[in-house]
Each structure stands twice: as structure tokens, then as C-alpha cells.
PDB file of N, CA and C in Angstrom:
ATOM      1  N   UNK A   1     199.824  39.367  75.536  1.00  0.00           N
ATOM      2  CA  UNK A   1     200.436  38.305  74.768  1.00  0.00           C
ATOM      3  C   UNK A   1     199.613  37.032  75.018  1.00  0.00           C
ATOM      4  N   UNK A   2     199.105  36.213  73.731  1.00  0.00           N
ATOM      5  CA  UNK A   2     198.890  35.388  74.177  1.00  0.00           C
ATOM      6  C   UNK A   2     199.035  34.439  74.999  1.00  0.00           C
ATOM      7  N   UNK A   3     198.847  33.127  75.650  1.00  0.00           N
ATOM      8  CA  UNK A   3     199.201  32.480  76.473  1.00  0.00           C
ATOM      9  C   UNK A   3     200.525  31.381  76.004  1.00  0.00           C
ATOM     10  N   UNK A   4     199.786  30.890  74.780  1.00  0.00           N
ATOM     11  CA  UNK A   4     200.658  30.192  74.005  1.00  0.00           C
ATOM     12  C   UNK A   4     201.880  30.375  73.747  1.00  0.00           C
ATOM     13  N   UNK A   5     201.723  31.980  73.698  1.00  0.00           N
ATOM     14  CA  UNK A   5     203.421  32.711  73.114  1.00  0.00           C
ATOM     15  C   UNK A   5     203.944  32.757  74.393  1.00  0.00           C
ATOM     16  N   UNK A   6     203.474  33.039  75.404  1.00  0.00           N
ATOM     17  CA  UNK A   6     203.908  33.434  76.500  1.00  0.00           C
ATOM     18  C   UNK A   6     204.840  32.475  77.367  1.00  0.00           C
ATOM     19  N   UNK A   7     204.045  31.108  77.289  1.00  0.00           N
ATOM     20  CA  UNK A   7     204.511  29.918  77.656  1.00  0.00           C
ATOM     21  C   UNK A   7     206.039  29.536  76.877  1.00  0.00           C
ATOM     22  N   UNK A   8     205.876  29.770  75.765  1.00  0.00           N
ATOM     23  CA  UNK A   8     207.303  29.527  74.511  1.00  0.00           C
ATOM     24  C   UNK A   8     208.573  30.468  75.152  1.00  0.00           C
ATOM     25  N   UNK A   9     208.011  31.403  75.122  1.00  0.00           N
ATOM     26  CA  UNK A   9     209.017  32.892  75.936  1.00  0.00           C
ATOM     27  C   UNK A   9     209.580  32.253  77.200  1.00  0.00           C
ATOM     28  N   UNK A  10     208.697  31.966  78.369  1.00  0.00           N
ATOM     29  CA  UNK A  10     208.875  31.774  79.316  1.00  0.00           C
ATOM     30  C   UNK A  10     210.470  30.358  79.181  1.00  0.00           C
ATOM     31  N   UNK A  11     209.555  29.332  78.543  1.00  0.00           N
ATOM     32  CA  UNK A  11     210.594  28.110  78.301  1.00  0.00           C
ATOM     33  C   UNK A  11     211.834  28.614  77.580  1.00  0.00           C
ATOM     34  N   UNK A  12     211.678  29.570  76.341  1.00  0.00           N
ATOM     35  CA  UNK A  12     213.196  30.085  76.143  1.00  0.00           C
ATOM     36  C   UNK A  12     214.076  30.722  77.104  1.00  0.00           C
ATOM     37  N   UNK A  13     213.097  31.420  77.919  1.00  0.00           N
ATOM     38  CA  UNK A  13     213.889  32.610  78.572  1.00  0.00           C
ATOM     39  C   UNK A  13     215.042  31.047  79.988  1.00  0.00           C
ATOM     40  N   UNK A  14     213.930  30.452  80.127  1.00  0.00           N
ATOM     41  CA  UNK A  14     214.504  29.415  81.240  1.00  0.00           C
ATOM     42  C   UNK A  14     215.500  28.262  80.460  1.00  0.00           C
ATOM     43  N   UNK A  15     215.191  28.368  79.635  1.00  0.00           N
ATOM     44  CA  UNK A  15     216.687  27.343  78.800  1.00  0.00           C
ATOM     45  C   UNK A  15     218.305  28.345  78.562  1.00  0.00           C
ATOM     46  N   UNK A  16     217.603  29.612  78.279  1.00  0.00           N
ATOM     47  CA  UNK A  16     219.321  30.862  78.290  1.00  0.00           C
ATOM     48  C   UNK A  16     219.121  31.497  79.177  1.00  0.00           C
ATOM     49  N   UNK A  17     218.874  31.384  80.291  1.00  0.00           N
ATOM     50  CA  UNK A  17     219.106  31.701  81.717  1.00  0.00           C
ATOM     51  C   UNK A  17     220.426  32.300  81.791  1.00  0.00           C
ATOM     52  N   UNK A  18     221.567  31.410  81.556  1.00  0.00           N
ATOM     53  CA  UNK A  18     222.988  31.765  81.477  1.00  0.00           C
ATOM     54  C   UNK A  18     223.068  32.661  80.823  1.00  0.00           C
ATOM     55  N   UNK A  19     222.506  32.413  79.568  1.00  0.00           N
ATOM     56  CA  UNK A  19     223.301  33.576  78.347  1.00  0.00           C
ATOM     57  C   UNK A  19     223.098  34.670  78.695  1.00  0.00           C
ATOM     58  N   UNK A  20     221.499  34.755  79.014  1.00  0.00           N
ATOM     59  CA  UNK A  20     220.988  36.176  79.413  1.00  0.00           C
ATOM     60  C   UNK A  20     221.585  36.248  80.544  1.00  0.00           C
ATOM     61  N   UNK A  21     221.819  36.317  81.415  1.00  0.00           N
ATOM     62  CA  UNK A  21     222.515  36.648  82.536  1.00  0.00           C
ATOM     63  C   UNK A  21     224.364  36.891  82.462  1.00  0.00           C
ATOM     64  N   UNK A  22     224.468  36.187  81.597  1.00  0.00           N
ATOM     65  CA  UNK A  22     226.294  36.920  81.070  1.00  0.00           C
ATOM     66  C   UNK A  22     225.901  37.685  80.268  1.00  0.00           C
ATOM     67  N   UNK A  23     224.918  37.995  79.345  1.00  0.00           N
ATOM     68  CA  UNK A  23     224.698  39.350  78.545  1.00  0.00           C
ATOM     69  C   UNK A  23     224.255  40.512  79.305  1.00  0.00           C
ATOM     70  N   UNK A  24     223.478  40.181  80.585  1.00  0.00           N
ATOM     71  CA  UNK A  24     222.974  41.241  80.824  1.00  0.00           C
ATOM     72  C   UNK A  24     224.441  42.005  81.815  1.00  0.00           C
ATOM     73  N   UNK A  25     224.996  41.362  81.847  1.00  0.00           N
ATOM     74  CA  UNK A  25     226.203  41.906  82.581  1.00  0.00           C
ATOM     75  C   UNK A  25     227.272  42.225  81.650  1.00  0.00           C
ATOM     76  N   UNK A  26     227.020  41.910  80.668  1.00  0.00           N
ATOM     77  CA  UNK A  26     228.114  42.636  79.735  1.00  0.00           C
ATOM     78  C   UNK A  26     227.523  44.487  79.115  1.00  0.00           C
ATOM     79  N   UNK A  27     226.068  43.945  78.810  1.00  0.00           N
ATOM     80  CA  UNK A  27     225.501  45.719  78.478  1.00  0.00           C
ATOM     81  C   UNK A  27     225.834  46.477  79.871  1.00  0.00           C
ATOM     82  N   UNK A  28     225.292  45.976  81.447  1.00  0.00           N
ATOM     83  CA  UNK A  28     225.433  46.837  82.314  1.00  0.00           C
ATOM     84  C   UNK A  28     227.338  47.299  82.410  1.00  0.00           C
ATOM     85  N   UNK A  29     227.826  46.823  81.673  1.00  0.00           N
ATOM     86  CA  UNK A  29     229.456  47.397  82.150  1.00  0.00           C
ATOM     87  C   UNK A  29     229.827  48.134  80.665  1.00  0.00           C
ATOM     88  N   UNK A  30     228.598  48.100  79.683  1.00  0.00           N
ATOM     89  CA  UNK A  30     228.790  48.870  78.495  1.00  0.00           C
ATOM     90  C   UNK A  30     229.777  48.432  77.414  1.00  0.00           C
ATOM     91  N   UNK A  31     229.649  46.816  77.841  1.00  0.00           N
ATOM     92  CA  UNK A  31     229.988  46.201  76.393  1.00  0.00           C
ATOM     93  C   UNK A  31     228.849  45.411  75.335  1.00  0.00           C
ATOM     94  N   UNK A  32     229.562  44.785  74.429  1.00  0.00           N
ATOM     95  CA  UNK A  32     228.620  44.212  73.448  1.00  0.00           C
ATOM     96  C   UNK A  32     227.974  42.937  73.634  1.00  0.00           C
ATOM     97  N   UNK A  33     226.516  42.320  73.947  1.00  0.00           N
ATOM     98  CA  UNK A  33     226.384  41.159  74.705  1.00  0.00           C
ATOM     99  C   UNK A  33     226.476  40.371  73.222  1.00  0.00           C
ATOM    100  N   UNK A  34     226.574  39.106  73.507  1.00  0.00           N
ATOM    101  CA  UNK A  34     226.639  38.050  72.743  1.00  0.00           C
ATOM    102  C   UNK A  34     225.405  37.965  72.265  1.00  0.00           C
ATOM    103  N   UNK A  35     225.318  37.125  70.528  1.00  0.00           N
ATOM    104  CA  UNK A  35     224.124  37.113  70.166  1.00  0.00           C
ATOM    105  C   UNK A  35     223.873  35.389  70.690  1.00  0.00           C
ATOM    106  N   UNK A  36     222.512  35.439  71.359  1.00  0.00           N
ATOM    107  CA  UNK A  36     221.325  34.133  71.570  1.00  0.00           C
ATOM    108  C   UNK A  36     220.731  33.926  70.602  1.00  0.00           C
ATOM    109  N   UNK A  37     220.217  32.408  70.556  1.00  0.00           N
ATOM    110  CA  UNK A  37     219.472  31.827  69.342  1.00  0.00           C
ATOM    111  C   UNK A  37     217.997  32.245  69.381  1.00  0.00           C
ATOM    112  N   UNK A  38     217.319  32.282  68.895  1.00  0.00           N
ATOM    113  CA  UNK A  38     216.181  32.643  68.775  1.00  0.00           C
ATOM    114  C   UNK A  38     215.626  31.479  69.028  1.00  0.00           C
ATOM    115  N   UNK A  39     214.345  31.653  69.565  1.00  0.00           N
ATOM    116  CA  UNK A  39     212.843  30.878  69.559  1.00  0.00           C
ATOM    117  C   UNK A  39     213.149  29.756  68.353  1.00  0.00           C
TER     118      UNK A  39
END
């Protein structure tokens, strides 16, 4: 991946920190995670 994209990813992933982290705990107990905003 480029660097450019990579950097964008990185800053999204660190702004929904939360979200992803209450989603990822909703798939591991085998429910439906919430939809996040996109890039």
C-alpha cells in the first residue's frame, strides 16, 4: 500500500479507535457490528 494511503488508514483507524473496538466485540460474541463512516 502506498504510503500516502497508508498514513489516511492509519489516521482513520486512530480517530474510530472506539467504534472499532465496540465492533470488534460485538462480531467476537456473534452479533451485528455497527456501521463506521468511511475515509
Amino acid at each position: 500500500m502506498p504510503r500516502k494511503q497508508l498514513r489516511l488508514v492509519q489516521a482513520w483507524i486512530e480517530l474510530r479507535q472506539d467504534e472499532l473496538s465496540a465492533d470488534w466485540e460485538l462480531a467476537v460474541n456473534g452479533e451485528t457490528p455497527y456501521k463506521i463512516m468511511p475515509l
